[in-house]
N, C-alpha and C. Protein backbone atom coordinates (compact mmCIF):
# COMPACT_ATOMS: atom_id res chain seq x y z
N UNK A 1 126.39 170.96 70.29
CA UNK A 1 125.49 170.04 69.66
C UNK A 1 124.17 170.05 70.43
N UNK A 2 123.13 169.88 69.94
CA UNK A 2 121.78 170.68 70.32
C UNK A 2 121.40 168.88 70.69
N UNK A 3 120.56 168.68 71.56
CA UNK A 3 120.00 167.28 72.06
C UNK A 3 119.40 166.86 70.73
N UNK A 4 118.34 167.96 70.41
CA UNK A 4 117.77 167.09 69.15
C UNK A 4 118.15 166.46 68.29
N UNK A 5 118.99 166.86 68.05
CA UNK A 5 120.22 166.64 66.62
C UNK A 5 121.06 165.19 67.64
N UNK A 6 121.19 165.18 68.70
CA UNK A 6 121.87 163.92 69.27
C UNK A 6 120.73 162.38 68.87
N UNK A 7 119.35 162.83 69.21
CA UNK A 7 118.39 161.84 69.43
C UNK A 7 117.77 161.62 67.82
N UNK A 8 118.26 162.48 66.76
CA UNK A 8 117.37 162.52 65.53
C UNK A 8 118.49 161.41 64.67
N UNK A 9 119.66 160.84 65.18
CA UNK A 9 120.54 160.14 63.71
C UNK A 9 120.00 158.70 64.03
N UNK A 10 120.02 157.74 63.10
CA UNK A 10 119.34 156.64 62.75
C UNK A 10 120.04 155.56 64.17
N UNK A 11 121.13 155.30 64.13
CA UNK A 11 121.48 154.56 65.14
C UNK A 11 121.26 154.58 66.28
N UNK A 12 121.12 155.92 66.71
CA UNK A 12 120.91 156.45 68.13
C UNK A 12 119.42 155.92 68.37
N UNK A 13 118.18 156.42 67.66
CA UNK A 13 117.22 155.95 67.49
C UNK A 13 117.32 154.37 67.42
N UNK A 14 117.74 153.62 66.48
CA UNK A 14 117.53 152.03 67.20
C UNK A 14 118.02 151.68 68.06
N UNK A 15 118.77 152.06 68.88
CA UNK A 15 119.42 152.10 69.76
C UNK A 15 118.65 151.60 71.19
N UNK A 16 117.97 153.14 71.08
CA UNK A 16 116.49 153.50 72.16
C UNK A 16 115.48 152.68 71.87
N UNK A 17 114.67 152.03 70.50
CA UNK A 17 113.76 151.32 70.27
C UNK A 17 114.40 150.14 70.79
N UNK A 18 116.07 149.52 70.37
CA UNK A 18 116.20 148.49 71.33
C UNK A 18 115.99 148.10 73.04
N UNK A 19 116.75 149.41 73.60
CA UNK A 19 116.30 149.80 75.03
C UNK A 19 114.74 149.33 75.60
N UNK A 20 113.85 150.09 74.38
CA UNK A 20 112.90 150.21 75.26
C UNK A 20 112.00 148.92 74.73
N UNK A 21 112.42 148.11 73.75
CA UNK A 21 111.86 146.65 73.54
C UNK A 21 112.26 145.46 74.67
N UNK A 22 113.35 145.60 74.93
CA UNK A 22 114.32 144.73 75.94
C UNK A 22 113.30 145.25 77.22
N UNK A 23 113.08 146.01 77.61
CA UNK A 23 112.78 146.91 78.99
C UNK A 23 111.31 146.11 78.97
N UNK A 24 110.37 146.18 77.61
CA UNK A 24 108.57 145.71 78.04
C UNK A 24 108.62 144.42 78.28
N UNK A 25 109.92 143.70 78.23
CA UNK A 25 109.91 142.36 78.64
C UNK A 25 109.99 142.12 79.97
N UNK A 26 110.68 142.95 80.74
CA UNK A 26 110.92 143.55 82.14
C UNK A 26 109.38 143.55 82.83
N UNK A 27 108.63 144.05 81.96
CA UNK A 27 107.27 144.41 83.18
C UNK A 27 106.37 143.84 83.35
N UNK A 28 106.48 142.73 81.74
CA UNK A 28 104.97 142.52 80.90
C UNK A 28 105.02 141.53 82.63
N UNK A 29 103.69 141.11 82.67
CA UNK A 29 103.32 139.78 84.12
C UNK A 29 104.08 137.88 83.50
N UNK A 30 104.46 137.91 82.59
CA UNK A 30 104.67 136.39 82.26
C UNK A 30 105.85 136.40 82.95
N UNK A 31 106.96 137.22 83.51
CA UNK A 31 108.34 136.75 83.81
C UNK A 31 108.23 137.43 85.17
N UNK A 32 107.49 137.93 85.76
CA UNK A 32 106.79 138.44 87.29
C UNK A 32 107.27 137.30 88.09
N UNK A 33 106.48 136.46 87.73
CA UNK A 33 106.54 135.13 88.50
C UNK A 33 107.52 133.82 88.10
N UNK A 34 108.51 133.51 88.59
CA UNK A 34 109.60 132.47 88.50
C UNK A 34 109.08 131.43 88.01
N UNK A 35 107.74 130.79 89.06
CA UNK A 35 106.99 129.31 88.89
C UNK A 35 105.90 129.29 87.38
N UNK A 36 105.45 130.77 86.92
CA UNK A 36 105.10 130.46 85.96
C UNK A 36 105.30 129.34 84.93
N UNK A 37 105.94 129.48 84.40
CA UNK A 37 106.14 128.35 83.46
C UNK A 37 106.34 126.70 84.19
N UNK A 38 106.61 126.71 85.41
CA UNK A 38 106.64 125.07 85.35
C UNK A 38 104.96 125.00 86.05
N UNK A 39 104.36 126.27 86.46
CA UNK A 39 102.55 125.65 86.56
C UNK A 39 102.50 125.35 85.37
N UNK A 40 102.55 125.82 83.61
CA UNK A 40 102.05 125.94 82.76
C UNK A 40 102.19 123.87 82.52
N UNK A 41 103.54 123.91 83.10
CA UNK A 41 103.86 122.00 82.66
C UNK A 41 102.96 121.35 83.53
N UNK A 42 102.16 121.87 83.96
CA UNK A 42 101.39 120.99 85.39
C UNK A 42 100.16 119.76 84.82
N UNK A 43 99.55 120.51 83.90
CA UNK A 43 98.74 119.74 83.39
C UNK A 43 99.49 118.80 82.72
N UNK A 44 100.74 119.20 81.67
CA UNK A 44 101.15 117.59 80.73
C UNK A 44 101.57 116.92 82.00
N UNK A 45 102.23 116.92 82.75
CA UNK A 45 103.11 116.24 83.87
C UNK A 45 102.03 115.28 84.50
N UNK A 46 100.81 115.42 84.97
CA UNK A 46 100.00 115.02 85.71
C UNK A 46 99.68 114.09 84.52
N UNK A 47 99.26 114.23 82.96
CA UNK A 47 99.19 113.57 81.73
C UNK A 47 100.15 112.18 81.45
N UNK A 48 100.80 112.98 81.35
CA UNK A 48 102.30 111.93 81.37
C UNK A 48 102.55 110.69 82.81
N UNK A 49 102.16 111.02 83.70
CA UNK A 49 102.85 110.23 84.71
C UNK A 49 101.66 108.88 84.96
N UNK A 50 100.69 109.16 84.41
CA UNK A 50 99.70 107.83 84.13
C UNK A 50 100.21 106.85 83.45
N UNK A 51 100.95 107.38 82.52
CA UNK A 51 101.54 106.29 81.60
C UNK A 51 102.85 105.71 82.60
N UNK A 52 103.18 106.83 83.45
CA UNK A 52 104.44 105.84 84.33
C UNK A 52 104.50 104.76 85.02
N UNK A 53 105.11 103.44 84.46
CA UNK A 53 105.14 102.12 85.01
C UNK A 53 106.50 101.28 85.80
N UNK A 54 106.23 101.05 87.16
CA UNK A 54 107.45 100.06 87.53
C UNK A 54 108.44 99.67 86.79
N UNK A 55 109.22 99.80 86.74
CA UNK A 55 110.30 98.81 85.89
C UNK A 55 110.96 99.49 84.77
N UNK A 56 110.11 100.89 84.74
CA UNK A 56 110.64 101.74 83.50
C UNK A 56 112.43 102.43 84.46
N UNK A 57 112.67 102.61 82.69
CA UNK A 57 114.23 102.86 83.35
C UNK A 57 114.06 104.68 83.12
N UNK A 58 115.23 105.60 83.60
CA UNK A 58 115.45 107.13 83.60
C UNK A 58 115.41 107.43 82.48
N UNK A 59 115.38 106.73 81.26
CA UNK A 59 115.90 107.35 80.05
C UNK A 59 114.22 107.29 79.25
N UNK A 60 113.74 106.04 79.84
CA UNK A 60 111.96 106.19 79.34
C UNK A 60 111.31 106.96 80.41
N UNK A 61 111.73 107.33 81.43
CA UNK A 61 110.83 108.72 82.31
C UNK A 61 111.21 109.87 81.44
N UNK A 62 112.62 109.67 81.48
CA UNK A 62 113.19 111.41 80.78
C UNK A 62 111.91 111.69 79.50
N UNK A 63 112.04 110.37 78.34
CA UNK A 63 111.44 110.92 77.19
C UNK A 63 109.72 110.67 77.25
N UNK A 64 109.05 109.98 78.65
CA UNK A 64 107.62 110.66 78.83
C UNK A 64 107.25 111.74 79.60
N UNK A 65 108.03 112.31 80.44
CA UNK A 65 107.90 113.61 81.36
C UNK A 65 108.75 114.89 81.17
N UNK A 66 109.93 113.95 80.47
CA UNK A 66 110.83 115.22 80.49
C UNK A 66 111.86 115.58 81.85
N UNK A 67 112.84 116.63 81.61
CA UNK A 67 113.48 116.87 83.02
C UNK A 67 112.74 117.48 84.34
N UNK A 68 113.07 116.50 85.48
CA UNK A 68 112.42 117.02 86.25
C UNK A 68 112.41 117.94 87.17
N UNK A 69 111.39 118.48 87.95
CA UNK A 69 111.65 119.72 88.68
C UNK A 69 113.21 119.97 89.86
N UNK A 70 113.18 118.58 90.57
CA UNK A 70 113.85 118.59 91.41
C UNK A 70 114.54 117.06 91.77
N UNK A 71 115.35 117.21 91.19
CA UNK A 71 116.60 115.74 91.43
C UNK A 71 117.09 115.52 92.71
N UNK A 72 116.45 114.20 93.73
CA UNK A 72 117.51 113.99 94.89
C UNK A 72 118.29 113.07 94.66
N UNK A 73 119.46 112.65 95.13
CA UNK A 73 120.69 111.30 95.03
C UNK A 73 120.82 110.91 96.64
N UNK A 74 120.51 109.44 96.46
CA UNK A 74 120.63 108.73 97.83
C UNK A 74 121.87 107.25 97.25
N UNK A 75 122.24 106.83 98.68
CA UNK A 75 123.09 105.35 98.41
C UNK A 75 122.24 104.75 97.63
N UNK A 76 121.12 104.43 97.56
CA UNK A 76 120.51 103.00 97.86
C UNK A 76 119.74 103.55 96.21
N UNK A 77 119.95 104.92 95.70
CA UNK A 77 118.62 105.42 94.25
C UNK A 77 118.65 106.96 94.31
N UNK A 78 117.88 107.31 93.83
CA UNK A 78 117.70 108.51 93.58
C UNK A 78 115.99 108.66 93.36
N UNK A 79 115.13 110.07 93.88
CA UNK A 79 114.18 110.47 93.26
C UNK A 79 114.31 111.43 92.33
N UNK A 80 113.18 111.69 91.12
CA UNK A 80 112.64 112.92 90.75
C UNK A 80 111.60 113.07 90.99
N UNK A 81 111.48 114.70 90.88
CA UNK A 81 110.24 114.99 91.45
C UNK A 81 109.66 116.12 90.69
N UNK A 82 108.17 115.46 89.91
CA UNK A 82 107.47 116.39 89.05
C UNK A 82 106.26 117.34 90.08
N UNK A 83 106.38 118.38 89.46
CA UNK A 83 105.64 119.25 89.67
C UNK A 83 103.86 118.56 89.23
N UNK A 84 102.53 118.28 90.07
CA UNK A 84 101.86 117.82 89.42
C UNK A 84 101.13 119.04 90.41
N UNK A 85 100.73 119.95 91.16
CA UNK A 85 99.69 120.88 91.07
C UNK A 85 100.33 122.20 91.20
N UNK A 86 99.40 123.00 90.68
CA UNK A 86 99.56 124.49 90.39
C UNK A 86 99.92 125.51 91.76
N UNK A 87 100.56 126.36 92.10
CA UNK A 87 100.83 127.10 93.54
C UNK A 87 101.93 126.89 93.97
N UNK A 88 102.36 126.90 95.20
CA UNK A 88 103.70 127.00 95.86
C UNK A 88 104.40 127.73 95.16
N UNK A 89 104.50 128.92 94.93
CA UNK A 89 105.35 130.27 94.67
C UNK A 89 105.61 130.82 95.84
N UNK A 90 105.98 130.35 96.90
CA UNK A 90 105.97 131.41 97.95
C UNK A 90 106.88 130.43 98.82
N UNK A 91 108.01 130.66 99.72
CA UNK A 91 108.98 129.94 100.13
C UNK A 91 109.95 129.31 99.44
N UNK A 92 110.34 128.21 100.21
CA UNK A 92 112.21 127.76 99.59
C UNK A 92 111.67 126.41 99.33
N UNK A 93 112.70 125.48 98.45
CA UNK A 93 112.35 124.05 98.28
C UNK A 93 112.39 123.17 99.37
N UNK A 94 112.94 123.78 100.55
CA UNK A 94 113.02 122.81 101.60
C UNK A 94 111.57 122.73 102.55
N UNK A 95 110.80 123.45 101.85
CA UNK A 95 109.41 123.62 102.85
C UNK A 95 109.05 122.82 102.09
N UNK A 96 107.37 122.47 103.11
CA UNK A 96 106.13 121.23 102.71
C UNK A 96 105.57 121.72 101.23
N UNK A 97 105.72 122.79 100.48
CA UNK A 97 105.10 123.07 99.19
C UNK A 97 105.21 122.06 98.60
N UNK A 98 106.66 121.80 98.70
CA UNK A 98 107.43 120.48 97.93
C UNK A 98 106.47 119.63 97.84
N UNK A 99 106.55 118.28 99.25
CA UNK A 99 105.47 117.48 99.48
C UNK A 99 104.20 117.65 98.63
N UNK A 100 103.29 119.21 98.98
CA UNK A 100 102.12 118.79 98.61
C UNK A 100 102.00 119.42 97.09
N UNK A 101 102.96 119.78 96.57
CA UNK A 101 102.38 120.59 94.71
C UNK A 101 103.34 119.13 93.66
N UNK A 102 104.54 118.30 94.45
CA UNK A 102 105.15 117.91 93.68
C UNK A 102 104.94 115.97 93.74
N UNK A 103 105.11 115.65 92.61
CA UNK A 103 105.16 114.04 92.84
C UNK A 103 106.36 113.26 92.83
N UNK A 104 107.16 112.22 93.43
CA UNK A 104 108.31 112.03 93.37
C UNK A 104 108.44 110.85 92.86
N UNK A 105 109.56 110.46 92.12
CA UNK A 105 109.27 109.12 91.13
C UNK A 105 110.84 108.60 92.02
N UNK A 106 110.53 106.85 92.54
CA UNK A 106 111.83 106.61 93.03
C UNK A 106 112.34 105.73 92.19
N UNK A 107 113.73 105.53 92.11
CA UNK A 107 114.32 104.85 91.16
C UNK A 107 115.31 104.31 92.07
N UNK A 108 116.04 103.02 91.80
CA UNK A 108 117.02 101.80 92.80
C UNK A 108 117.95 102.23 92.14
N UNK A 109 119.41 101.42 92.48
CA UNK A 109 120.43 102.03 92.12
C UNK A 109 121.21 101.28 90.96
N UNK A 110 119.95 100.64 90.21
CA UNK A 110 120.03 100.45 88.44
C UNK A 110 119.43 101.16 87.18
N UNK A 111 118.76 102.33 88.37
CA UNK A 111 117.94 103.54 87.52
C UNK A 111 116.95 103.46 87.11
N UNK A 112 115.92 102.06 87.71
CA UNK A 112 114.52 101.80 87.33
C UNK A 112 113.84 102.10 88.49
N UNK A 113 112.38 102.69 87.86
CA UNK A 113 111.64 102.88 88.71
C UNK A 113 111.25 101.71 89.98
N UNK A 114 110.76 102.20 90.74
CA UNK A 114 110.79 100.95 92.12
C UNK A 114 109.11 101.66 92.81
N UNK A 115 109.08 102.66 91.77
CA UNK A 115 107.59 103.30 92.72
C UNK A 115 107.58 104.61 92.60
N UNK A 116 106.10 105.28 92.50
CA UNK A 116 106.31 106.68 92.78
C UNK A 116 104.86 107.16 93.61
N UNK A 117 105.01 108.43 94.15
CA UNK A 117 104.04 109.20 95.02
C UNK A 117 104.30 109.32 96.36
N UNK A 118 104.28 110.14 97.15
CA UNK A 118 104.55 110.40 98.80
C UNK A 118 104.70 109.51 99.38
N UNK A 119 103.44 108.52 99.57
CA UNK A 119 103.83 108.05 100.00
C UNK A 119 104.58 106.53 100.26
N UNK A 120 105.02 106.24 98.91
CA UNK A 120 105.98 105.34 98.37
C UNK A 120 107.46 106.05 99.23
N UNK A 121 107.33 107.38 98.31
CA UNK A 121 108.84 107.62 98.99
C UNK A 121 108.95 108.15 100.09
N UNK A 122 107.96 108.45 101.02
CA UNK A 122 108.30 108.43 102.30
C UNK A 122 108.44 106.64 103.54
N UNK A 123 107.45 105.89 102.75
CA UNK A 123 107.89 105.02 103.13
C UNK A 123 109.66 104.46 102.54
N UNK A 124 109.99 104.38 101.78
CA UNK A 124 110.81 104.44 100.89
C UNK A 124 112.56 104.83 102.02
N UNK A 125 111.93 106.17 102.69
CA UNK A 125 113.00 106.76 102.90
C UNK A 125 113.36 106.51 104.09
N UNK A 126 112.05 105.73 104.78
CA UNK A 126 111.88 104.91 106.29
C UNK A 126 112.39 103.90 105.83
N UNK A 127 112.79 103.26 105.16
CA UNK A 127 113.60 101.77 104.71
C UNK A 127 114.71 101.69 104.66
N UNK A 128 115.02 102.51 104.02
CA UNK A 128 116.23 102.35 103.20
C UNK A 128 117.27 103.46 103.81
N UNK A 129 116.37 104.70 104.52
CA UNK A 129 117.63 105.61 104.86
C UNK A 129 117.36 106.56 103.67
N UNK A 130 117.85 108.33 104.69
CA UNK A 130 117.67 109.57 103.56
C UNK A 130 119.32 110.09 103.76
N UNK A 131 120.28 108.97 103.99
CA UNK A 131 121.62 109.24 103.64
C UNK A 131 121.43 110.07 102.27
N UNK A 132 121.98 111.06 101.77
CA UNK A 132 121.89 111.51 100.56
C UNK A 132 123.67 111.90 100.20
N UNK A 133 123.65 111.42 99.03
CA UNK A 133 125.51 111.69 98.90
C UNK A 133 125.11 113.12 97.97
């Protein structure tokens, strides 16, 4: 059987057009970068969190911000923490990127907000303890 005759029958051919459609998704620059898409949320997030008020409970954050970047659980509450500036692609979540690209919303342990921004929850975590279960 001659190659040509392998590469010329109809299936074989979509076959390869599938291959090589799947593959330009591989190179194109939008999936290069991991953080892409949650910079792209940077602007609504920063939008959204103006409207965030004391006393709001998880289920009215969830449906003005959406899920957030990074969930902690403590005794005493829990933070989330939105992504509000563009960068930190480079290191692990346990570095200062965190701190300075992300905002953290704290919530008590009835699931309402109690405060948000650094330095709420760093005071926050001087109070109460960063026991985390």
């Amino acid at each position: 059987m001659k190659l040509n005759h392998l590469f010329s029958t109809v299936p074989t051919k979509l076959f390869l057009y599938l291959i090589l459609f799947s593959l330009t998704g591989c190179f194109s620059g939008k999936g290069s970068n991991p953080y892409s898409e949650v910079d792209e949320k940077v602007d609504d997030n920063t939008k959204n969190l103006m409207s965030l008020a004391v006393g709001m409970t998880k289920g009215q954050v969830f449906d003005l911000i959406g899920i957030a970047n990074v969930v902690e659980g403590y005794d005493w509450g829990s933070v989330w923490k939105y992504k509000t500036r563009k960068g930190g692609s480079q290191g692990t979540l346990a570095d200062k990127s965190i701190s300075q690209t992300y905002t953290p919303i704290v919530f008590d342990n009835t699931d309402r907000v109690i405060g948000y921004g650094d330095k709420f929850y760093a005071q926050t975590l001087s109070d109460l303890g960063a026991g985390q279960f």
